[in-house]
Protein backbone atom coordinates (compact mmCIF):
# COMPACT_ATOMS: atom_id res chain seq x y z
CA UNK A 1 23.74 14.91 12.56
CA UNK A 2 24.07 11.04 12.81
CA UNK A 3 27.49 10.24 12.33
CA UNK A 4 27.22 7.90 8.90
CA UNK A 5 25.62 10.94 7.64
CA UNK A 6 28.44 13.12 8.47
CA UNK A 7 31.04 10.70 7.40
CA UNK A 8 29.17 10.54 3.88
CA UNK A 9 29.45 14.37 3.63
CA UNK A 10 32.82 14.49 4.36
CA UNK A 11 33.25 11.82 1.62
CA UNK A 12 31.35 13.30 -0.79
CA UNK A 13 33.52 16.89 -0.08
CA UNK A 14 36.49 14.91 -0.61
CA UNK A 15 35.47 13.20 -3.71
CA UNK A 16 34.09 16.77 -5.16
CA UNK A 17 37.07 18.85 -4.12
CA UNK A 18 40.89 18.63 -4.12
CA UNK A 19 43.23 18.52 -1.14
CA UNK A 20 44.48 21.96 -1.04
CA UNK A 21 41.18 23.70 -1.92
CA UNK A 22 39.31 21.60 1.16
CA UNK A 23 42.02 22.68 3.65
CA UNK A 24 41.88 26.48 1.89
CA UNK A 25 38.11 25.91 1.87
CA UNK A 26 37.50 24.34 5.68
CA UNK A 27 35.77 27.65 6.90
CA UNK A 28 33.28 27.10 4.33
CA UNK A 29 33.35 23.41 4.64
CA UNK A 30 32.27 23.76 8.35
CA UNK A 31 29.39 26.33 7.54
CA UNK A 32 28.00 23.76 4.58
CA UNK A 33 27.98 20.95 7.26
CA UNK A 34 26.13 22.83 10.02
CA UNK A 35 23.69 23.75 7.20
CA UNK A 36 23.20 20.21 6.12
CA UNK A 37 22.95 19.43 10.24
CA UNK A 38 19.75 21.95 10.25
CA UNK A 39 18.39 20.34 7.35
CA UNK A 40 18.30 16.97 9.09
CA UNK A 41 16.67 18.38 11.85
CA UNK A 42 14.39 20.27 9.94
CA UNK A 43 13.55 16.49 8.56
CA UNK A 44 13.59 15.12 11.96
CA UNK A 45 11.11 17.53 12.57
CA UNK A 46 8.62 16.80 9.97
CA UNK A 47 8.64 13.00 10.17
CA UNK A 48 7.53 13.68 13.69
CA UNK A 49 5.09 15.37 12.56
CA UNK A 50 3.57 13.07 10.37
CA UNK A 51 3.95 10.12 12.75
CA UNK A 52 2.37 11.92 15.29
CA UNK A 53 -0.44 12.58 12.84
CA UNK A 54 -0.59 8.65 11.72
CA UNK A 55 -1.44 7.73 14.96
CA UNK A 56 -4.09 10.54 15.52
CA UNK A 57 -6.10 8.85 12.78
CA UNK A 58 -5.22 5.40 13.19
CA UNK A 59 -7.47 6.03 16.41
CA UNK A 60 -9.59 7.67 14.55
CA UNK A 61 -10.21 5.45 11.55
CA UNK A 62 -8.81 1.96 12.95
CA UNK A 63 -6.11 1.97 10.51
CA UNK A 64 -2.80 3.91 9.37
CA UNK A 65 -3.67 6.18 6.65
CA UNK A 66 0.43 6.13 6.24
CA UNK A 67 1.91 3.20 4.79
CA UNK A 68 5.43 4.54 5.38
CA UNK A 69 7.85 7.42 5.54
CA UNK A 70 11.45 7.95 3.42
CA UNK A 71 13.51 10.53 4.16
CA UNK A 72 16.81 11.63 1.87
CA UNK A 73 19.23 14.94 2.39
CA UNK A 74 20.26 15.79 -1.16
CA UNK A 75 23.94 14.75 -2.12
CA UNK A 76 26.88 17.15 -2.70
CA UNK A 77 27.14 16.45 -6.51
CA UNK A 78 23.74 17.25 -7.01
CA UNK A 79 23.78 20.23 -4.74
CA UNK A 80 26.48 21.53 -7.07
CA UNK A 81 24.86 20.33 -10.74
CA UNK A 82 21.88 22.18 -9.85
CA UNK A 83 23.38 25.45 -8.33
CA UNK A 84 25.65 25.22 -11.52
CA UNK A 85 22.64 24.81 -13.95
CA UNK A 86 21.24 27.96 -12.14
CA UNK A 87 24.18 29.84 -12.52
CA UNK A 88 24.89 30.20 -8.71
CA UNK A 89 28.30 29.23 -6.82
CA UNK A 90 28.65 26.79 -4.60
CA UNK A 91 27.88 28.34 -1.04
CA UNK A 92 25.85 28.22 1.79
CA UNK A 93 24.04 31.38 1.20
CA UNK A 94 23.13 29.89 -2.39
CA UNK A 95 22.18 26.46 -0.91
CA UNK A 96 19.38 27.94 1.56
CA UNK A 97 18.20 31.09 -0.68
CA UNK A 98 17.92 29.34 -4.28
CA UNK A 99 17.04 25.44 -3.68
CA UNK A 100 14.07 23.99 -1.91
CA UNK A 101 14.75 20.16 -2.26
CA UNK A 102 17.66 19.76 0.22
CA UNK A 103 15.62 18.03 2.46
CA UNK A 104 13.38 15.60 1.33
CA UNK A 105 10.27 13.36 2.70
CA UNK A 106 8.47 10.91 1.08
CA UNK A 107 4.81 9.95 2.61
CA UNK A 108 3.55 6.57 0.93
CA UNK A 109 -0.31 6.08 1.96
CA UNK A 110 -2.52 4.00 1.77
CA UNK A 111 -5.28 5.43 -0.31
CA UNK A 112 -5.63 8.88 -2.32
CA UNK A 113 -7.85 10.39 0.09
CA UNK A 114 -5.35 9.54 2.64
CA UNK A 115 -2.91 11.88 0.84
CA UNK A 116 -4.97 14.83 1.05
CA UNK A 117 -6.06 14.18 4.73
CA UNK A 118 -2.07 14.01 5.69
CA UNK A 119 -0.94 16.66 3.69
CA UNK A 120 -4.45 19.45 4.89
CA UNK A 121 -3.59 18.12 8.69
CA UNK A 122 0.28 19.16 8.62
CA UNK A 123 -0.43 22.26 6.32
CA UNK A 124 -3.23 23.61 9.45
CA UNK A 125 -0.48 23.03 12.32
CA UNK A 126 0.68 26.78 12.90
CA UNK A 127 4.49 26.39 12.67
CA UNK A 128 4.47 25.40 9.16
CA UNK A 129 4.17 27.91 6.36
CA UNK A 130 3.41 26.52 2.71
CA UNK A 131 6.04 28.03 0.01
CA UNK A 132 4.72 25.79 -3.02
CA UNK A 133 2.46 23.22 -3.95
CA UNK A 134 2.07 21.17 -6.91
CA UNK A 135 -0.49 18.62 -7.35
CA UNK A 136 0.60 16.09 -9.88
CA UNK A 137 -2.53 14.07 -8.73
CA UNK A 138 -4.90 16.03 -9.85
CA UNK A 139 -2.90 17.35 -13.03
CA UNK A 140 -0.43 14.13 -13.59
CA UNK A 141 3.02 14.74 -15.49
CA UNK A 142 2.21 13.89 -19.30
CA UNK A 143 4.29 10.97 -18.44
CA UNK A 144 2.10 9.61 -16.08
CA UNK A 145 3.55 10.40 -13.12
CA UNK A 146 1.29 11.52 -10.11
CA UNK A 147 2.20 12.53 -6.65
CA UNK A 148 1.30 15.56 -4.30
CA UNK A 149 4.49 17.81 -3.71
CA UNK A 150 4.49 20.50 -0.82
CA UNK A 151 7.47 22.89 -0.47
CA UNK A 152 6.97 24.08 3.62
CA UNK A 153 9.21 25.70 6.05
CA UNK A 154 9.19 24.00 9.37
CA UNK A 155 10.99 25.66 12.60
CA UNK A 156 14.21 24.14 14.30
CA UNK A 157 15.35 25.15 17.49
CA UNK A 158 18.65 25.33 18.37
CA UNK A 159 20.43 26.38 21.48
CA UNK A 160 20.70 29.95 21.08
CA UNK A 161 18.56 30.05 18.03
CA UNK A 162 15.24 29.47 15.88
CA UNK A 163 15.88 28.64 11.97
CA UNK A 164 13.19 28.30 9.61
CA UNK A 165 14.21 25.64 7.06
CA UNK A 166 12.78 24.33 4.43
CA UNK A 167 11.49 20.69 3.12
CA UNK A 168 10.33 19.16 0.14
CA UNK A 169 7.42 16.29 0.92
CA UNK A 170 6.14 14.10 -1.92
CA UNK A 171 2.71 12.56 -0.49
CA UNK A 172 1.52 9.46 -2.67
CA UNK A 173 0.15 6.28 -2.79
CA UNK A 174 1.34 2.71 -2.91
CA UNK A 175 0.45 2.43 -6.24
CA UNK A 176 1.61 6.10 -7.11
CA UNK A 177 5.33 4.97 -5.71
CA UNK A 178 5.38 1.40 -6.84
CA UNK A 179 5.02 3.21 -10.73
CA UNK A 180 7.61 5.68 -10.18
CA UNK A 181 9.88 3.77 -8.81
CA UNK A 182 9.78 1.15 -11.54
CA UNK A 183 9.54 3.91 -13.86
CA UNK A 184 12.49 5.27 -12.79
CA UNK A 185 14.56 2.09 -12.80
CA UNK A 186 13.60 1.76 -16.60
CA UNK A 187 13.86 5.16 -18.25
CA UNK A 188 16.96 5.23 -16.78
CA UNK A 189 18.92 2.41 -17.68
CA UNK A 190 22.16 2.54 -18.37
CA UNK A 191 23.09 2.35 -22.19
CA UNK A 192 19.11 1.69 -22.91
CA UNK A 193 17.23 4.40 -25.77
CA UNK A 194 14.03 4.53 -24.50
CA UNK A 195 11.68 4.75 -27.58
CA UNK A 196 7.94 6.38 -27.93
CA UNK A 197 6.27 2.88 -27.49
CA UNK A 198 7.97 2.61 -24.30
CA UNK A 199 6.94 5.90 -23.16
CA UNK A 200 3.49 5.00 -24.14
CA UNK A 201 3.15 1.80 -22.55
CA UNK A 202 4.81 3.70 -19.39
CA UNK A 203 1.45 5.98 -19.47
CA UNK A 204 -0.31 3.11 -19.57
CA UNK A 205 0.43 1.54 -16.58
CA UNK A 206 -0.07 5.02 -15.13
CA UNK A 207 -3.16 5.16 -16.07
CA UNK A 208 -4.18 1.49 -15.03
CA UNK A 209 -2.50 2.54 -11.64
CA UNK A 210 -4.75 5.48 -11.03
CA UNK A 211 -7.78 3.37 -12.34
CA UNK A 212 -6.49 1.12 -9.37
CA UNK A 213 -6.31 3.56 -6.50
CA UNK A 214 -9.85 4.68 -7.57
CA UNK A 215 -11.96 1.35 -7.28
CA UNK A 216 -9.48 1.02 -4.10
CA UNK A 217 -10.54 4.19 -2.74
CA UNK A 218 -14.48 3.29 -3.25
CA UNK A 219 -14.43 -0.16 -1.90
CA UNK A 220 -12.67 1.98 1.11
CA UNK A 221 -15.31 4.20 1.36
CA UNK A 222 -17.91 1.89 1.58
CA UNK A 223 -16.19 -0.11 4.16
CA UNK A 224 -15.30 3.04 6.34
CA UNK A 225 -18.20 5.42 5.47
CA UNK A 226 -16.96 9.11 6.37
């Protein structure tokens, strides 16, 4: 694990957790921060991955069908809100058996039919195994919101050992992240009720978005016939 990231575990433990019940606690402590280790390496090992497969089909199709990669290991507070919604304790065990968005990737492409090519390439490579799939793309969110999610387990191998982790990737467009990101920033302001107009004109833009992507995507296909 890079050490900022480690520091900002450590952090977040001793933000989350008093004195006494870290140094009663440090067994456990060390156990959730080797976990948290695989999971960056399980990351590590799926941005390869894609990068690898970006410049497979920039040869391919004289361009980068991926616009850019974000990655994100999920903090401690939220690790614990959502075991405690689920009615699960706060353990490693928990962490690796019940949640599947520790480890996050986000693939930002350049057109829709980018998205699919990406996410059929990675899903045919024989060391990853699909858990889930939701495709908010085809079937948007009645908000508006669209994006491709995969839930996969991806292989790490360690010095003595072979874990199968898993990761969350969210495959979308520019246009797809530029609306949820904006979204996002307004639903979710602070002391802000966010009224049915709003929500409707939210949808709105979703839709103009997707309407977007589409003429994008033709004018692409008639420049780069298949």
């Amino acid at each position: 694990m890079e050490p900022k990231a480690e520091e900002r575990i450590k952090k977040q433990l001793e933000a989350a957790f008093s004195e006494d019940v870290i140094e009663w606690g440090k067994p456990y402590m060390e156990r959730f921060m080797k976990l948290m280790a695989y999971y960056r390496c399980a990351i590590m090992e799926i941005e390869t991955k894609l990068n690898v497969l970006n410049e497979e089909f920039s040869l391919q199709y004289d361009r980068n069908p991926i616009s850019s990669i974000k990655t994100r290991l999920k903090s401690l507070p939220s690790i614990k809100d959502k075991l405690s919604k689920l009615g699960l304790p706060l353990s490693a065990s928990a962490i690796e058996e019940n949640l599947n968005d520790i480890a996050g990737v986000r693939v930002i492409c350049s057109f829709p039919e980018d998205v699919y090519r990406i996410a059929d390439a990675l899903l045919k490579q024989d060391d990853i195994t699909l858990v889930q799939k939701k495709d908010y793309i085809k079937s948007p969110k009645p908000n508006g919101y669209r994006s491709l999610h995969l839930i996969v387990t991806v292989p790490i191998f360690l010095a003595h050992e072979k874990r199968l982790m898993k990761v969350e990737i969210q495959l979308r467009t520019i246009a797809m992240d530029s609306w949820a990101s904006l979204e996002h920033q307004l639903r979710y302001k602070k002391d802000y009720e966010f009224d049915d107009s709003m929500k409707a004109e939210l949808l709105r833009c979703a839709e103009l978005s997707a309407e977007l992507d589409a003429r994008m995507d033709s004018l692409r296909a008639l420049v780069q016939p298949e």
